[in-house]
Protein backbone atom coordinates (compact mmCIF):
# COMPACT_ATOMS: atom_id res chain seq x y z
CA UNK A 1 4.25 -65.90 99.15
CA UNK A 2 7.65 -65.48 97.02
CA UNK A 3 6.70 -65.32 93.25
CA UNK A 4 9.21 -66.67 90.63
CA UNK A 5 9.47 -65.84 87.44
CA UNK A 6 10.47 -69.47 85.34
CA UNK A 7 10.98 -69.76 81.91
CA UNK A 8 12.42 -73.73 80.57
CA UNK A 9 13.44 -74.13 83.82
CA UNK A 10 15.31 -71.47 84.24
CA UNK A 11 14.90 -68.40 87.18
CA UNK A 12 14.25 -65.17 85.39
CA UNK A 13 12.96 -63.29 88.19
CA UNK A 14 15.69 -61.17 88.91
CA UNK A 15 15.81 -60.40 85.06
CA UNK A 16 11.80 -59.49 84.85
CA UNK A 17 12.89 -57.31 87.94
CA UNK A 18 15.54 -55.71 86.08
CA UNK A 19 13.52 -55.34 82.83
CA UNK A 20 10.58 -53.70 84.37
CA UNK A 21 12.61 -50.86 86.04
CA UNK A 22 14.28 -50.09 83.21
CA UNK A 23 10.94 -49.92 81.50
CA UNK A 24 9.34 -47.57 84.15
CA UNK A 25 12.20 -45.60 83.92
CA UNK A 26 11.91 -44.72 80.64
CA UNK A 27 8.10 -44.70 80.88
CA UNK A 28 9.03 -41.75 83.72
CA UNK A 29 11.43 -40.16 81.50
CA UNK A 30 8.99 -40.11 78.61
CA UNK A 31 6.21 -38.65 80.79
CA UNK A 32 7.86 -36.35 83.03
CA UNK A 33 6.70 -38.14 85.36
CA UNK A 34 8.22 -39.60 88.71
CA UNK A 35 9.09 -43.29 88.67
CA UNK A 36 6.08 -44.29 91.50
CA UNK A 37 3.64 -42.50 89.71
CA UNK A 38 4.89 -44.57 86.26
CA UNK A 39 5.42 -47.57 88.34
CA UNK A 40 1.24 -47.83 90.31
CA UNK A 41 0.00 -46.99 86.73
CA UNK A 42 2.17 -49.86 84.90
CA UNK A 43 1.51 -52.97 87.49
CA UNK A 44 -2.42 -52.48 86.31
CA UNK A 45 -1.61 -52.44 82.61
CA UNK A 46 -2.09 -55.31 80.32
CA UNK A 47 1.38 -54.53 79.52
CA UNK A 48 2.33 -55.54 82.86
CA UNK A 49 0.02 -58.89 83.07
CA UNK A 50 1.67 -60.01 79.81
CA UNK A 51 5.11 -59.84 80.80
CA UNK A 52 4.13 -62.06 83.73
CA UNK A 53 3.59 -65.16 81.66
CA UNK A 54 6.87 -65.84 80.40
CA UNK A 55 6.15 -68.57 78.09
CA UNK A 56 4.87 -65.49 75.64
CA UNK A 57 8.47 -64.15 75.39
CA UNK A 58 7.28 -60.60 75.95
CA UNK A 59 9.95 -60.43 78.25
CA UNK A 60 12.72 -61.17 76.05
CA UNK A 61 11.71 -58.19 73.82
CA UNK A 62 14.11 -54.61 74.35
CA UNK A 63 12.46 -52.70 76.86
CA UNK A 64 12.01 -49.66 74.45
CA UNK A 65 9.64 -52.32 72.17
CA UNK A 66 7.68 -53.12 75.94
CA UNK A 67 7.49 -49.41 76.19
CA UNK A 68 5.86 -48.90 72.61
CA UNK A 69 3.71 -51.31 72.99
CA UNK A 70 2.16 -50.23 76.55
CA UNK A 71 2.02 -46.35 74.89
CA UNK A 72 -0.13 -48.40 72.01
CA UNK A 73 -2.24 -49.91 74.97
CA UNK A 74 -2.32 -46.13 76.66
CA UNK A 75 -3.92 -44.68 73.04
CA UNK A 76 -6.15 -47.81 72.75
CA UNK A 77 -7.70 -47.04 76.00
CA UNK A 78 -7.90 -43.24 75.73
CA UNK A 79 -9.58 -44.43 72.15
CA UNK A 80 -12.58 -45.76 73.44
């Protein structure tokens, strides 16, 4: 099963695609970490999950404001 990424009609897939390795990236780059490692622990984030439903916009946000905001969900976690 092929999963698309749709927002107003539109295909954003390849976008999302492109967004999301430039966030790992810099995740990785943050962390010292390699991109795999970065990459298993962001696809079970809430981070992650949100940027899946495109009608929240997430996506259109700079990938350095994605990357704040799953370090915020990181601390929240560690918090409890």
């Amino acid at each position: 099963m092929e999963t698309k990424y749709i927002y107003k009609g539109q295909d954003i897939t390849i976008d999302l695609m492109f967004k999301i390795e430039h966030i790992v990236n810099n995740i990785a780059k943050r962390e010292n970490k390699d991109f795999d490692t970065v990459f298993s622990d962001f696809l079970v984030s809430n981070t992650y999950r949100m940027l899946q439903k495109t009608d929240n916009l997430l996506w259109a946000e700079s990938s350095e404001f994605i990357v704040d905001e799953y370090d915020r969900e990181k601390i929240e976690l560690n918090s409890k």
